[in-house]
N, C-alpha and C. Protein backbone atom coordinates (compact mmCIF):
# COMPACT_ATOMS: atom_id res chain seq x y z
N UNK A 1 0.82 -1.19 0.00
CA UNK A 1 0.00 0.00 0.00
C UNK A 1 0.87 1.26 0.00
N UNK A 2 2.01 1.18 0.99
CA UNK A 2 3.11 2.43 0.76
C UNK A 2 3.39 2.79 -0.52
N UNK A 3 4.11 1.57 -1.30
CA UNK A 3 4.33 1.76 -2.43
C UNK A 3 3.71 2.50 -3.61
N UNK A 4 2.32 1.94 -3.48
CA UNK A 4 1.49 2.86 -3.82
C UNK A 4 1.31 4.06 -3.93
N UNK A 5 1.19 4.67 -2.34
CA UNK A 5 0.87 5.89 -2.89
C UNK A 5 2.56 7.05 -2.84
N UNK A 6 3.79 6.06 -2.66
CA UNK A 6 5.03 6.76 -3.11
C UNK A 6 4.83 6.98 -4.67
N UNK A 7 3.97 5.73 -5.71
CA UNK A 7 4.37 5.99 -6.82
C UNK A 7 3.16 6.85 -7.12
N UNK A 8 2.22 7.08 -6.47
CA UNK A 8 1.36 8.44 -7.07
C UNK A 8 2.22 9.75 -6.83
N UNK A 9 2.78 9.45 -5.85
CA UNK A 9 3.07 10.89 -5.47
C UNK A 9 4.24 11.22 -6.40
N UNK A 10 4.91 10.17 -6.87
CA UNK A 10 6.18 10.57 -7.89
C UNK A 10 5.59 10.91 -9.18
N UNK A 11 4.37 10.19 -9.71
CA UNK A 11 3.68 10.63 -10.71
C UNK A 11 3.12 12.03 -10.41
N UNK A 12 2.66 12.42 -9.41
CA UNK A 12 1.78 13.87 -9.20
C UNK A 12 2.94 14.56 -9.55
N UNK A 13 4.12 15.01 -8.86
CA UNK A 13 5.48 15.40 -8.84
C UNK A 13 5.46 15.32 -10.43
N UNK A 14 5.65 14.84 -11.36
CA UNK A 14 6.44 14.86 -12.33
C UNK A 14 5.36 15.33 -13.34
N UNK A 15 4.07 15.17 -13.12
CA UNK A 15 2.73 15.75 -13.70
C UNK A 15 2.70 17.46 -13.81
N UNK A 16 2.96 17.62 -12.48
CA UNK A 16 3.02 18.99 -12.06
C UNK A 16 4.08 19.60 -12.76
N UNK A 17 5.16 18.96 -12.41
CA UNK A 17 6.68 19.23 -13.23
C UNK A 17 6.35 19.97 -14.70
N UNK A 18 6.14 19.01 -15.45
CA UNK A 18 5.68 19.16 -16.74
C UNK A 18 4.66 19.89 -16.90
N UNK A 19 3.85 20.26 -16.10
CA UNK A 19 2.39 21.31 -16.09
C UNK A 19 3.50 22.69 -15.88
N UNK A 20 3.84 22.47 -14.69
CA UNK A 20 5.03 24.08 -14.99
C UNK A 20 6.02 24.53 -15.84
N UNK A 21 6.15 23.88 -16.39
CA UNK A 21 7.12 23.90 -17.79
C UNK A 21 6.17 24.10 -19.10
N UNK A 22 4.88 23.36 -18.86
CA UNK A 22 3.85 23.78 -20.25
C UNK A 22 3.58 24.93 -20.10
N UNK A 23 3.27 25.54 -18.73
CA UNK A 23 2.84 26.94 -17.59
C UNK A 23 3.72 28.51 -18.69
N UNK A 24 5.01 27.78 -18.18
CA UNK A 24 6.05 28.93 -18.62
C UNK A 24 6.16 28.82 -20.26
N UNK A 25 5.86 27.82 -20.87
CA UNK A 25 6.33 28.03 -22.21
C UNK A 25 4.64 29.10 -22.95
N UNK A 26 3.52 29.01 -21.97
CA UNK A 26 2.46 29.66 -22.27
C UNK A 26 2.67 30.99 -22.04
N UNK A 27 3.19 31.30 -21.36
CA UNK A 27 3.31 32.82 -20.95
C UNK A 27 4.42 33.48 -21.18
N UNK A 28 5.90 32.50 -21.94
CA UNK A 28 6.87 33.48 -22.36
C UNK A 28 6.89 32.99 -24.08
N UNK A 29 6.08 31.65 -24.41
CA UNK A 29 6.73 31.33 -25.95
C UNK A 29 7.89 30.40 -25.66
N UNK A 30 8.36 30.19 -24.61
CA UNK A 30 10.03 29.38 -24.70
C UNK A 30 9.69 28.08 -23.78
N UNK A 31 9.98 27.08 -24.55
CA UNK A 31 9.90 25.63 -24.36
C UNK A 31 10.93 25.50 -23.45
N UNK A 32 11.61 25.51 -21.78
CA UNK A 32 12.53 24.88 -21.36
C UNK A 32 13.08 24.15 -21.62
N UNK A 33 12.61 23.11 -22.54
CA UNK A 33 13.20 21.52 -22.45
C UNK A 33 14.00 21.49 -24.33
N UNK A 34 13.86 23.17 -24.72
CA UNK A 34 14.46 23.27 -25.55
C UNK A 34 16.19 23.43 -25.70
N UNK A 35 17.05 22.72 -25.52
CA UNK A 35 18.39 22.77 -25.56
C UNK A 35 19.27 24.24 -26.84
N UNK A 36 18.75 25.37 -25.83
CA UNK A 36 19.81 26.67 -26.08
C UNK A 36 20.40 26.94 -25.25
N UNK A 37 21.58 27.91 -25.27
CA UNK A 37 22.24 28.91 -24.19
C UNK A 37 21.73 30.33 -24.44
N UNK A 38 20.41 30.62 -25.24
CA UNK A 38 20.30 32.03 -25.10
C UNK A 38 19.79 32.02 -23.70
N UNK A 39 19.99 33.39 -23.71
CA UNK A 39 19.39 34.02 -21.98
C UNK A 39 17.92 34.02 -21.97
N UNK A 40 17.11 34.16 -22.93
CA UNK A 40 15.68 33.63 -22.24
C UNK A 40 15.70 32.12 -21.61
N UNK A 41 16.31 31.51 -22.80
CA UNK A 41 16.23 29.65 -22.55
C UNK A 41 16.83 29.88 -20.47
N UNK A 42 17.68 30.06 -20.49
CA UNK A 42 18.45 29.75 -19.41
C UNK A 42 17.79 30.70 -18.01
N UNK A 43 17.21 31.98 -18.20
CA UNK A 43 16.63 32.14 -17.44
C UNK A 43 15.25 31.42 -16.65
N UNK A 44 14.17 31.37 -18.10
CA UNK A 44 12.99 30.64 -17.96
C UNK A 44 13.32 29.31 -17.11
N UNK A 45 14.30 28.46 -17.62
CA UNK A 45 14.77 27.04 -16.53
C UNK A 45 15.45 27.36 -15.16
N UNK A 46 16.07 28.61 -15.38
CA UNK A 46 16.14 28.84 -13.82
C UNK A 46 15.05 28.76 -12.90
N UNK A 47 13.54 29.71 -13.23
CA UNK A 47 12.46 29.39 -12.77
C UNK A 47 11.72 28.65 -12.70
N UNK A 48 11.86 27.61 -13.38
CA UNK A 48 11.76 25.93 -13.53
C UNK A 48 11.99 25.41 -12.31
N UNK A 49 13.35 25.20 -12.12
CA UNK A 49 14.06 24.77 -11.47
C UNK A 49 13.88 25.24 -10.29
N UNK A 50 14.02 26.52 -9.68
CA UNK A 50 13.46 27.14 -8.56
C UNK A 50 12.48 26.28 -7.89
N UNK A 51 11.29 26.74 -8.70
CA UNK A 51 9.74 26.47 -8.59
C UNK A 51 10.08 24.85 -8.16
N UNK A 52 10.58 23.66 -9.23
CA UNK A 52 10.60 22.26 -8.14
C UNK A 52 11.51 22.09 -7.03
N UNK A 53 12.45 23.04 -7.14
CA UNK A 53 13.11 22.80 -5.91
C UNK A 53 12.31 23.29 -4.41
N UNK A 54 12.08 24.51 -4.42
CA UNK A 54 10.82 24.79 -3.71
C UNK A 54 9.96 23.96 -3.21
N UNK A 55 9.02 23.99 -4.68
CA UNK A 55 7.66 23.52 -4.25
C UNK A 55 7.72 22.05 -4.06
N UNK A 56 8.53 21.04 -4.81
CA UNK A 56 7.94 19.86 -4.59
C UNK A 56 9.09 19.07 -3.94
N UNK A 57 10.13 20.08 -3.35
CA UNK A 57 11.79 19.54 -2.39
C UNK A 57 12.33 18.54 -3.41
N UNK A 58 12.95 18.93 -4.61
CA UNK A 58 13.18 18.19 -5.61
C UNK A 58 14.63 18.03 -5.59
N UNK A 59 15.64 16.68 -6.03
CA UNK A 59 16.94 17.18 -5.61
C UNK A 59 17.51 17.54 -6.89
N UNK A 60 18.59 17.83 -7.21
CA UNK A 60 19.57 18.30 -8.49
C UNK A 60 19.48 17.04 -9.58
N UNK A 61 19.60 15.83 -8.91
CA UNK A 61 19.58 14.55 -9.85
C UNK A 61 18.07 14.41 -10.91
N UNK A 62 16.97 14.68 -9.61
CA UNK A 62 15.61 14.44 -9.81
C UNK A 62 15.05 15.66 -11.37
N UNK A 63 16.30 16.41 -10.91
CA UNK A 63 15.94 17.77 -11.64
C UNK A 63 16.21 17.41 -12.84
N UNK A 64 17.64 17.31 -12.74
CA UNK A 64 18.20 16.76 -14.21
C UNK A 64 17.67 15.87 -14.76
N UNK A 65 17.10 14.77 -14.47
CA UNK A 65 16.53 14.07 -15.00
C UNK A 65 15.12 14.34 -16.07
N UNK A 66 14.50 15.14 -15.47
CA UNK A 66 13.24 15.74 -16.28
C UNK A 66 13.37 16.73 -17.30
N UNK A 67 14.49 17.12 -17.31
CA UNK A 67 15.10 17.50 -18.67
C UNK A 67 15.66 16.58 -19.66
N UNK A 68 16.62 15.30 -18.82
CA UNK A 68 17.04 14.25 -20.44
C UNK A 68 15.82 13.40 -20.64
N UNK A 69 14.54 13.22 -19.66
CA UNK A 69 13.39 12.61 -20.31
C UNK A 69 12.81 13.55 -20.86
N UNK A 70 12.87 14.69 -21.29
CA UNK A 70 12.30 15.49 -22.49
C UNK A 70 13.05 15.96 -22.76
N UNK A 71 14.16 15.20 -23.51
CA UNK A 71 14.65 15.98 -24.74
C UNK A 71 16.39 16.60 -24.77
N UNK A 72 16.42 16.87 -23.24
CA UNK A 72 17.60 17.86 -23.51
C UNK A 72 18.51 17.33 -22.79
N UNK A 73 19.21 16.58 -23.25
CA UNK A 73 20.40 15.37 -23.38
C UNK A 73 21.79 16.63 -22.65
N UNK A 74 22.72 15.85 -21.49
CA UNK A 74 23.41 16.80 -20.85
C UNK A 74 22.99 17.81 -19.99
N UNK A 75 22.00 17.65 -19.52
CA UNK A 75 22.03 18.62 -18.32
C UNK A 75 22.09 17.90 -17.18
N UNK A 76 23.00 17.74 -16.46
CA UNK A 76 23.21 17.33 -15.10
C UNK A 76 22.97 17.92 -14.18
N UNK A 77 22.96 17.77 -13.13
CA UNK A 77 22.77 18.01 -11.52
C UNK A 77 23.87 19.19 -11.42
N UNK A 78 24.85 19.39 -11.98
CA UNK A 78 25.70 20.43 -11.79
C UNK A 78 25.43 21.51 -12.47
N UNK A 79 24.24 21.55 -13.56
CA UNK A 79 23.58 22.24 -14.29
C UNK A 79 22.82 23.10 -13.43
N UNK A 80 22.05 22.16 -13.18
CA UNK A 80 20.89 22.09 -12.47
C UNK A 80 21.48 23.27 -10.65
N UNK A 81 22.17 23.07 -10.33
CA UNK A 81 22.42 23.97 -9.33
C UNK A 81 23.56 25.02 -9.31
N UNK A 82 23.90 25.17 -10.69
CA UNK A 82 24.38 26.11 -10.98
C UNK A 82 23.05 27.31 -11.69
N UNK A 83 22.58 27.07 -11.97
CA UNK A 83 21.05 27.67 -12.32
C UNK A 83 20.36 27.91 -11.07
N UNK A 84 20.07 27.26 -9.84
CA UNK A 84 19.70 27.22 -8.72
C UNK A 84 20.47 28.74 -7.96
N UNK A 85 21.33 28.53 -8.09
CA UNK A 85 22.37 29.42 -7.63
C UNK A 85 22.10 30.89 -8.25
N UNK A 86 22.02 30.77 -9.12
CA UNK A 86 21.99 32.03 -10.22
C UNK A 86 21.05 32.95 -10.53
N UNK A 87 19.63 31.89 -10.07
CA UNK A 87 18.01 32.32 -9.76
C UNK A 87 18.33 33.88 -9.29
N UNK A 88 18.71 33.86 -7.87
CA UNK A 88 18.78 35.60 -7.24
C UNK A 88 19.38 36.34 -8.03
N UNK A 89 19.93 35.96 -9.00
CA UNK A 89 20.87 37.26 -9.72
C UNK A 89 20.20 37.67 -10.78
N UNK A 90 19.84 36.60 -11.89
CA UNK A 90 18.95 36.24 -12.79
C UNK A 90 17.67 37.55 -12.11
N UNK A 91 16.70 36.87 -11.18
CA UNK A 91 15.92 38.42 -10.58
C UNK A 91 16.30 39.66 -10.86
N UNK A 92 17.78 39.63 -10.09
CA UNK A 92 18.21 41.18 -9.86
C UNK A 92 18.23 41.95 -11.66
N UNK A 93 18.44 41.28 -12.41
CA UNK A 93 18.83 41.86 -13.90
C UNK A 93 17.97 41.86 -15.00
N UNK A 94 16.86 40.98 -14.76
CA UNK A 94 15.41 40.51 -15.68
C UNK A 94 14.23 40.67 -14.22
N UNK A 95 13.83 41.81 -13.90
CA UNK A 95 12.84 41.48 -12.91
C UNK A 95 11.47 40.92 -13.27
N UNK A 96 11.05 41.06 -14.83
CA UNK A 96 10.32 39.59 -15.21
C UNK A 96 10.22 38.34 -14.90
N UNK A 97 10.97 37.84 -14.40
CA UNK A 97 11.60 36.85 -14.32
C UNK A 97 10.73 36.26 -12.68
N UNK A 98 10.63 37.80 -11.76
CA UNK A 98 9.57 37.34 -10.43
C UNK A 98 8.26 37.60 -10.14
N UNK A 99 8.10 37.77 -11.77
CA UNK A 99 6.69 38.16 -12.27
C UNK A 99 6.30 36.66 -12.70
N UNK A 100 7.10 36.84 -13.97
CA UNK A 100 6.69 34.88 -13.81
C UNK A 100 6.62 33.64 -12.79
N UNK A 101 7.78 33.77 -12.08
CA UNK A 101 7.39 33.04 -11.01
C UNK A 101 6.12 33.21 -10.02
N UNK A 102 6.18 34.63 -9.89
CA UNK A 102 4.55 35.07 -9.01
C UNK A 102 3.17 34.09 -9.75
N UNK A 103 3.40 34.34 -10.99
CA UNK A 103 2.42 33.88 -11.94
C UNK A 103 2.53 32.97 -12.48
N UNK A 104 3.29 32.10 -12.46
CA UNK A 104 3.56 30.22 -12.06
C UNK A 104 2.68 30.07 -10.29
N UNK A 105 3.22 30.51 -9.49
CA UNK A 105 2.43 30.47 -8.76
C UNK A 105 1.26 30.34 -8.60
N UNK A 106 0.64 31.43 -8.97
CA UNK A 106 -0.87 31.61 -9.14
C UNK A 106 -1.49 30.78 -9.95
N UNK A 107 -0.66 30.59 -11.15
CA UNK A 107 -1.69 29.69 -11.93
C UNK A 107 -1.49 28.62 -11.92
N UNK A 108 -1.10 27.37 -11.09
CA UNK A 108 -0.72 26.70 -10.35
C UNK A 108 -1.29 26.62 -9.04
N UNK A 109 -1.82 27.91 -8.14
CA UNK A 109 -2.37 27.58 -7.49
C UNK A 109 -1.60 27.16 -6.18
N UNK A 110 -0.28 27.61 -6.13
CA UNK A 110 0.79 26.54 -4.91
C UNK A 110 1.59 27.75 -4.61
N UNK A 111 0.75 28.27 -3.46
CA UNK A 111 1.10 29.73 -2.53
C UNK A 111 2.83 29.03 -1.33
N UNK A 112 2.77 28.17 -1.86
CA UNK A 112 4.17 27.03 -0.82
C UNK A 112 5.63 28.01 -1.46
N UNK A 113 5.09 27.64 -2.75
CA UNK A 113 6.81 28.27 -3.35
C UNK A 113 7.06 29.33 -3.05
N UNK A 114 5.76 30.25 -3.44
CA UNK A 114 6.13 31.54 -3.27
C UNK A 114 6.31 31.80 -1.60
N UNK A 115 5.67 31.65 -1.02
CA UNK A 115 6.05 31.93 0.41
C UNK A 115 7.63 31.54 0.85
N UNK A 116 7.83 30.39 0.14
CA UNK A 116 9.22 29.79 0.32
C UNK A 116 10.49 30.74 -0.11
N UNK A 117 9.61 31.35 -1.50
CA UNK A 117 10.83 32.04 -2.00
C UNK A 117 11.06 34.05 -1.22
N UNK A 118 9.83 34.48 -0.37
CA UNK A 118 10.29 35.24 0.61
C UNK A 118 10.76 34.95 1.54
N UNK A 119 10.14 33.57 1.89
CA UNK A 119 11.46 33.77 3.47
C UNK A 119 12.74 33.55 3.31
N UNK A 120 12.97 33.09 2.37
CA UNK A 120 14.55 32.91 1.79
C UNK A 120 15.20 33.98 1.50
N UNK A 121 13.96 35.13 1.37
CA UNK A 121 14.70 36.49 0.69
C UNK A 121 14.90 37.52 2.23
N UNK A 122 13.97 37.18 2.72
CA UNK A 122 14.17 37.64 4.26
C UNK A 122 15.49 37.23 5.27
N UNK A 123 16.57 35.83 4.94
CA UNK A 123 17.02 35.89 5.43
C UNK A 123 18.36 36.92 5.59
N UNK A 124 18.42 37.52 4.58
CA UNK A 124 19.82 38.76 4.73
C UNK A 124 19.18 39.81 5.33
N UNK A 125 18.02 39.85 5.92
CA UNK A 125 17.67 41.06 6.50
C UNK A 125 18.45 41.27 7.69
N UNK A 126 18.58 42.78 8.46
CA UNK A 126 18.90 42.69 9.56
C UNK A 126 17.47 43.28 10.55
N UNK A 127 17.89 43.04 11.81
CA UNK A 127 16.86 43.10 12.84
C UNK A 127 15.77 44.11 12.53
N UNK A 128 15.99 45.28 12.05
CA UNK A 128 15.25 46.16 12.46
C UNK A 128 14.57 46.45 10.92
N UNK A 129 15.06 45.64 10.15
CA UNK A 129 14.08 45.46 8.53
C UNK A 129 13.02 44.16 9.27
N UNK A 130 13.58 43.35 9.93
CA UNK A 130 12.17 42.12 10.01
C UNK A 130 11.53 42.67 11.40
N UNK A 131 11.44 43.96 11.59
CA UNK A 131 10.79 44.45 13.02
C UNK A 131 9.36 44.70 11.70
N UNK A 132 10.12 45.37 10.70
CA UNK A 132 9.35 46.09 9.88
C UNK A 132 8.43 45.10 9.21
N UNK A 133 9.31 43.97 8.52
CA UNK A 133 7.83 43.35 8.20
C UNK A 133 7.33 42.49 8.98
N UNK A 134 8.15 41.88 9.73
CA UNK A 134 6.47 41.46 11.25
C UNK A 134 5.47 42.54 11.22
N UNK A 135 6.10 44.09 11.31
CA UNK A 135 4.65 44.72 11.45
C UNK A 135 3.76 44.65 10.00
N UNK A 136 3.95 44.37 9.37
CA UNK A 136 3.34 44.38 7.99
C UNK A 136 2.82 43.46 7.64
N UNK A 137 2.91 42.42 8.08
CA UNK A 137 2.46 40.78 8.48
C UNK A 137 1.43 40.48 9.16
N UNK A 138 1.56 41.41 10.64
CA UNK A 138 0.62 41.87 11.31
C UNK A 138 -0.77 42.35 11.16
N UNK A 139 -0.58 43.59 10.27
CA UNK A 139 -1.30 44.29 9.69
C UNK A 139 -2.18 43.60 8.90
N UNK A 140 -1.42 42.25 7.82
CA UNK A 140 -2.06 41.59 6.58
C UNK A 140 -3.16 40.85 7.45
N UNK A 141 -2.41 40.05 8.43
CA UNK A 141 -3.10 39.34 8.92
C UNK A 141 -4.21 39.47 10.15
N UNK A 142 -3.77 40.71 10.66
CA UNK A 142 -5.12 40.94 11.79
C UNK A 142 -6.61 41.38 10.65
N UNK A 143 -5.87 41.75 9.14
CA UNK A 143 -7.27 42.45 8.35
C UNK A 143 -7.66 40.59 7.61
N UNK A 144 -7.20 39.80 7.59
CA UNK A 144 -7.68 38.83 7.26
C UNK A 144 -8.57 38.27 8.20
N UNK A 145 -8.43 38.26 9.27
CA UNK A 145 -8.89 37.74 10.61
C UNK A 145 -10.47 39.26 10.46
N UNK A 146 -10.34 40.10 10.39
CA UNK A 146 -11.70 40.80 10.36
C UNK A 146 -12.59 40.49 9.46
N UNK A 147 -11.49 40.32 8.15
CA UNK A 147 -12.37 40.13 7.29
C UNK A 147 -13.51 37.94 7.39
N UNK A 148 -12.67 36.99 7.91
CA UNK A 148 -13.30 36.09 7.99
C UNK A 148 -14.35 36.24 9.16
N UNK A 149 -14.31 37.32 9.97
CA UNK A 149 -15.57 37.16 11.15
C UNK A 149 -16.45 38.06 10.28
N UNK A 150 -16.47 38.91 9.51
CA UNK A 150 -17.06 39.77 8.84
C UNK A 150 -17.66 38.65 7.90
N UNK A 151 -17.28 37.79 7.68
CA UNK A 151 -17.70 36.89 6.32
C UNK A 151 -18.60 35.44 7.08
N UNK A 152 -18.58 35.45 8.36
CA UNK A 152 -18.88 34.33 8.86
C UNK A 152 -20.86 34.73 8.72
């Protein structure tokens, strides 16, 4: 019975996989699993890559792999987290780039990554920047809390 539902869950995983990769090639035109070095190709798989590492705790091997089963022969695990790596910079220079991911998110439906990918961005803060957004957190969330007794 374990077995079971390990191999749904590797199928959901790799369903999804491929749903976010159909996701991004809908909203930029660029097929990931297309083997270029232009900078769209390599950005767009950065956010690929992100997004399963994130959302579904995917490792570098697991990664690579769903690229040489579609298609794009040579990308290894050293690929794969050298792109991982590169994600924050990639942001800093194409800020498209956390537009799409916002909107992989959303249309997807899996508020996990994205949450994942602020607190990760929160950790170079210092004290008195996360005073600031606790209070802002605060704020989101005491008006969520009015708004569900307001809705009850």
């Amino acid at each position: 019975m374990i077995d079971e539902k390990v191999k749904d869950q590797k199928y959901l995983n790799e369903t999804g996989a491929k749903r976010y990769a159909e996701t991004i090639e809908i909203l930029t035109g660029i097929n990931v699993f297309h083997k270029s070095r232009f900078r769209e190709y390599v950005y767009k798989r950065s956010v690929l890559n992100y997004a399963l590492k994130t959302s579904h705790n995917w490792g570098l091997s697991r990664i690579s792999r769903l690229y040489v089963d579609n298609g794009y022969d040579g990308y290894d695990h050293a690929t794969v987290w050298h792109s991982l790596k590169m994600f924050e910079i990639y942001v800093k220079y194409e800020p498209s780039l956390l537009d799409l991911f916002k909107n992989l998110c959303k249309k997807e439906k899996d508020l996990g990554i994205y949450k994942t990918f602020i607190f990760n961005k929160m950790q170079g803060l210092k004290f008195e920047e996360l005073e600031k957004v606790e209070l802002l957190v605060n704020r989101y969330y005491n008006n969520a809390e009015k708004n569900e007794d307001r809705d009850k």
